[in-house]
C-alpha atoms as a PDB file:
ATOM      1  CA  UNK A   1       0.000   0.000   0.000  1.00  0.00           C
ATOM      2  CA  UNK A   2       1.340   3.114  -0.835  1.00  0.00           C
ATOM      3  CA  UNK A   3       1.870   5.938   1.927  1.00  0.00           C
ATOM      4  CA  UNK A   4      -0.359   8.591  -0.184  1.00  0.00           C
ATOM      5  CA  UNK A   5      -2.241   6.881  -2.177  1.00  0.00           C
ATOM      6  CA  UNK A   6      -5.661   9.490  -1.305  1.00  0.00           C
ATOM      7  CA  UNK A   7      -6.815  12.469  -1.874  1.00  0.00           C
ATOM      8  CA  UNK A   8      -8.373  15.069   0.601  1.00  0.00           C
ATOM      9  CA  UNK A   9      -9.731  18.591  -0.493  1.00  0.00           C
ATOM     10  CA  UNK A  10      -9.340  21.898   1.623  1.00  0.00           C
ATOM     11  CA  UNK A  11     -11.718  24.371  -0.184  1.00  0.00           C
ATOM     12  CA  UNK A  12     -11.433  28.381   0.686  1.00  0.00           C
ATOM     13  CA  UNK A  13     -13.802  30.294  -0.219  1.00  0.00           C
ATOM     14  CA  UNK A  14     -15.181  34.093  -0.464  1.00  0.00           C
ATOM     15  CA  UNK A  15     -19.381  34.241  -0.654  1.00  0.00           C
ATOM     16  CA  UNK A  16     -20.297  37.534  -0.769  1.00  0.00           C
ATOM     17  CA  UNK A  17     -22.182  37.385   2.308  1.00  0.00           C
ATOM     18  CA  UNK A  18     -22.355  40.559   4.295  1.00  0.00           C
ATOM     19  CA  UNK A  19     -20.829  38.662   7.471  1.00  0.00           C
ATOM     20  CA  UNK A  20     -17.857  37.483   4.815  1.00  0.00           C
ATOM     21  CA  UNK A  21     -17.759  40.891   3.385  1.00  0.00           C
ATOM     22  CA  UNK A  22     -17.228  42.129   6.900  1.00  0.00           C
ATOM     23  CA  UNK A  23     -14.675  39.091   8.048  1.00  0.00           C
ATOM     24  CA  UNK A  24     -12.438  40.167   4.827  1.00  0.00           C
ATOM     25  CA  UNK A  25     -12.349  44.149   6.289  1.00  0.00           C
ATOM     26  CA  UNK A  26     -11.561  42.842   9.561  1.00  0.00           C
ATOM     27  CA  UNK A  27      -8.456  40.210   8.708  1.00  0.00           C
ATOM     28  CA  UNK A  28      -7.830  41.831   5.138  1.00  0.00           C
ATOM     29  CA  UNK A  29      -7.898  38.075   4.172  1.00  0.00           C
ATOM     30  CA  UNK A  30      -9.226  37.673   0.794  1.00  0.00           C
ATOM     31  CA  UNK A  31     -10.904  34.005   1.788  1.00  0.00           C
ATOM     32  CA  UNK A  32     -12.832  33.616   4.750  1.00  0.00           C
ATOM     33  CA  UNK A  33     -14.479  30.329   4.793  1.00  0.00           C
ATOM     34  CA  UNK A  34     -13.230  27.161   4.742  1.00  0.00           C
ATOM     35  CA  UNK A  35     -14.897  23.487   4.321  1.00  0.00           C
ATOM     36  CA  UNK A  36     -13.152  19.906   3.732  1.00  0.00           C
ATOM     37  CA  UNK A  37     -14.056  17.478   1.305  1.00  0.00           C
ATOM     38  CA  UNK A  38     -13.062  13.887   1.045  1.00  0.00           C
ATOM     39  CA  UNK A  39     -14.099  13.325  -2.635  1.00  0.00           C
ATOM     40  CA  UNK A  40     -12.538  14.892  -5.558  1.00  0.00           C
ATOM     41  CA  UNK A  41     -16.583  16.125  -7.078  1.00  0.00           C
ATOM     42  CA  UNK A  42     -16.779  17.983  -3.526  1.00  0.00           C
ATOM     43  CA  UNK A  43     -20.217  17.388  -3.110  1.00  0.00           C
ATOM     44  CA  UNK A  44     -19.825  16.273   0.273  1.00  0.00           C
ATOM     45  CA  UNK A  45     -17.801  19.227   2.425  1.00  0.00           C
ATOM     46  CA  UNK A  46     -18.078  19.679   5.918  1.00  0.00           C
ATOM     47  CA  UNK A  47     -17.321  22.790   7.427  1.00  0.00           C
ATOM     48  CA  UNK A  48     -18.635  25.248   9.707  1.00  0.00           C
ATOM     49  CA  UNK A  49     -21.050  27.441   8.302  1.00  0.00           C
ATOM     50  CA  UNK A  50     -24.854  28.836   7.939  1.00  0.00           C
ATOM     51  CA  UNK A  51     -27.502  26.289   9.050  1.00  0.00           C
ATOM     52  CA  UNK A  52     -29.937  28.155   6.559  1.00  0.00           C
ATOM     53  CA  UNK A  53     -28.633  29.926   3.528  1.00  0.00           C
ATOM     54  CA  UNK A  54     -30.474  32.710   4.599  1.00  0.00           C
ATOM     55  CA  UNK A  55     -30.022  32.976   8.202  1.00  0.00           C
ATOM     56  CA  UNK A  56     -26.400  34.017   8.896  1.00  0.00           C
ATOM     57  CA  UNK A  57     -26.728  33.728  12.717  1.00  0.00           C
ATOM     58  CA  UNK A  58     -27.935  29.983  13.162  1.00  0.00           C
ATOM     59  CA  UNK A  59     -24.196  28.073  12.095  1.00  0.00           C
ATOM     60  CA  UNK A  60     -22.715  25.224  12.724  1.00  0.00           C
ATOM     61  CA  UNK A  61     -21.227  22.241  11.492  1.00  0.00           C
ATOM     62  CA  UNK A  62     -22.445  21.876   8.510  1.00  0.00           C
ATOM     63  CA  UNK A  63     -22.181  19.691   4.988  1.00  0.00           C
ATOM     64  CA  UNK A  64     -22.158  21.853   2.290  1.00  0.00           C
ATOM     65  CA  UNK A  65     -22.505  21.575  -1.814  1.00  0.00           C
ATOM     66  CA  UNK A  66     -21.643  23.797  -4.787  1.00  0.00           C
ATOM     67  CA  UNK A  67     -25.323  23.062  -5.967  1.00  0.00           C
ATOM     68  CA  UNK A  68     -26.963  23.422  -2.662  1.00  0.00           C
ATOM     69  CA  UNK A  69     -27.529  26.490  -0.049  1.00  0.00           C
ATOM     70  CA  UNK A  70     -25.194  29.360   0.267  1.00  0.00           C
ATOM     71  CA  UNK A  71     -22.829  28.040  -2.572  1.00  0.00           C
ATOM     72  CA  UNK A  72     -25.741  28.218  -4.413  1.00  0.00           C
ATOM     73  CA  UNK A  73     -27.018  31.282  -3.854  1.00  0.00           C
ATOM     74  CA  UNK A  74     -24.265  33.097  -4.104  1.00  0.00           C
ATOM     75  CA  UNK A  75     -23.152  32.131  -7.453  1.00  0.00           C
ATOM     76  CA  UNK A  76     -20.094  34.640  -7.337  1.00  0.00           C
ATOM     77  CA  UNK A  77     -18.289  32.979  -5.038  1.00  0.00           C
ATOM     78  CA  UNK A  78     -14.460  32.781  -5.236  1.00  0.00           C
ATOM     79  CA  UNK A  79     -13.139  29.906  -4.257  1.00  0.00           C
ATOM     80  CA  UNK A  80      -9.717  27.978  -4.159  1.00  0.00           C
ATOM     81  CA  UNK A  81      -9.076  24.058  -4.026  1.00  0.00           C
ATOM     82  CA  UNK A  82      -6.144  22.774  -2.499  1.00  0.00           C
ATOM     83  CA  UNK A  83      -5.468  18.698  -2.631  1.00  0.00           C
ATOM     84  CA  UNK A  84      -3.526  17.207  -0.128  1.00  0.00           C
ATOM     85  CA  UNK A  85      -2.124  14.029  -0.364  1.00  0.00           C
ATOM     86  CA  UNK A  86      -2.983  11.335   2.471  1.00  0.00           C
ATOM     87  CA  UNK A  87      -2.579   7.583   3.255  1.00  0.00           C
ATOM     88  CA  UNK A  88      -5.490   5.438   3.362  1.00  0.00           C
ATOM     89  CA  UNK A  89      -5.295   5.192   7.047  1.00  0.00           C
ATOM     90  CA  UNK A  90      -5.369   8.988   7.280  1.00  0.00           C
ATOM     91  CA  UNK A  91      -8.451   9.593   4.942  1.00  0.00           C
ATOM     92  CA  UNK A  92     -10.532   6.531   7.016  1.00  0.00           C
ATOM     93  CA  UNK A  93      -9.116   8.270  10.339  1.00  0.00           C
ATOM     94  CA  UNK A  94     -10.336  11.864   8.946  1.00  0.00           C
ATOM     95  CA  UNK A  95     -13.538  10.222   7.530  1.00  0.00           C
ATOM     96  CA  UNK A  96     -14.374   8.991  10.885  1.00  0.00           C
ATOM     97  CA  UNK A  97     -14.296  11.667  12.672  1.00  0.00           C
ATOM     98  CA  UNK A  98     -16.057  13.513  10.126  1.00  0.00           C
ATOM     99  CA  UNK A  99     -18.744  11.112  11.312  1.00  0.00           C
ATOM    100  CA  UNK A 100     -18.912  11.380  14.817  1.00  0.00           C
ATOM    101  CA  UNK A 101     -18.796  15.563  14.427  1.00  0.00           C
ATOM    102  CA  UNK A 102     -22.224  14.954  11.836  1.00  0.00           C
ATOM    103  CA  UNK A 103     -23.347  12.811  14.599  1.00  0.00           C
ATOM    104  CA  UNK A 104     -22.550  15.581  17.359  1.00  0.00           C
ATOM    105  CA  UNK A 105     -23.316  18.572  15.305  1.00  0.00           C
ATOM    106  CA  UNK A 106     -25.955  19.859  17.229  1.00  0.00           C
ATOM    107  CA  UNK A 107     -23.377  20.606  19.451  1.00  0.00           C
ATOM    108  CA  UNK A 108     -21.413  23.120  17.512  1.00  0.00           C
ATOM    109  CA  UNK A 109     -22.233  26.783  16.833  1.00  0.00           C
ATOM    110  CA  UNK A 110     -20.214  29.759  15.981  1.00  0.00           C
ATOM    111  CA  UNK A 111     -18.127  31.564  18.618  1.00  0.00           C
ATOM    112  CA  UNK A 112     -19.445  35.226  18.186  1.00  0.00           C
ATOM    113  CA  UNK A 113     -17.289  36.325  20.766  1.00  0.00           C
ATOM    114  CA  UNK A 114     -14.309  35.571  18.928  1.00  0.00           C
ATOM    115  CA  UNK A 115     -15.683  37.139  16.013  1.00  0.00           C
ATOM    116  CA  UNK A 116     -16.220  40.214  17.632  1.00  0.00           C
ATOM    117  CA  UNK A 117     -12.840  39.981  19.452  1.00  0.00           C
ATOM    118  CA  UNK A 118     -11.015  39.501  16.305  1.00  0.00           C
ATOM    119  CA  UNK A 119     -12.531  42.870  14.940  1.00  0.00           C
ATOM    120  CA  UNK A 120     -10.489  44.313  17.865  1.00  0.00           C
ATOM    121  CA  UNK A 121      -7.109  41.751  17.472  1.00  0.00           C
ATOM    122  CA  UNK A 122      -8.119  40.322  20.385  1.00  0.00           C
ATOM    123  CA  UNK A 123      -6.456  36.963  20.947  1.00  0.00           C
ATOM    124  CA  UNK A 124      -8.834  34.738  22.703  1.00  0.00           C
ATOM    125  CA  UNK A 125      -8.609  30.898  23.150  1.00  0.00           C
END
């Protein structure tokens, strides 16, 4: 078996949204957003994002789609893909927990605190 013989997908992105729009003033980053995707179609990328496509204040962990909600929506989204080469044991370990953070998503929101520190350079763990 080869030692990196998979593929895993790290996908930034830019929406458009006004809370992206204000994240790029804030870090001067121009991507704000990023999601992870275990197939090469990305179809299937987890990340943590809007519940709703258009309710910006109920996130999570989310599965997202280029077809589907706010990729969808905002159809002038700029977005990089960066492949990363894994072994087979990393992609199942990465898969799983994928999983068990789906399974425990209700869990997860965003940290608006942070947010709002970060607008100041506030370091905050």
């Amino acid at each position: 078996m080869s030692n990196q013989n998979r593929q895993l997908y790290i996908v930034i992105s830019q929406t458009g949204t006004l809370l992206s729009r204000i994240l790029k003033q804030i870090t001067g980053a121009e991507y704000n957003h990023a999601s992870i995707s275990l197939s090469r179609d990305l179809e299937r990328m987890y990340s943590f994002g809007r519940r709703h496509p258009y309710n910006p204040f109920w996130g999570g962990f989310v599965i997202e789609s280029p077809r589907t909600g706010t990729f969808k929506r905002f159809s002038e989204t700029k977005v990089l893909v960066l492949s990363v080469s894994v072994t087979e044991e990393q992609h199942a370990e990465l898969k799983e927990m994928l999983d068990v953070m789906w399974k425990r998503r209700r869990k997860y929101s965003y940290n608006y605190i942070g947010l709002c520190l970060a607008y100041f350079h506030v370091v905050w763990k």
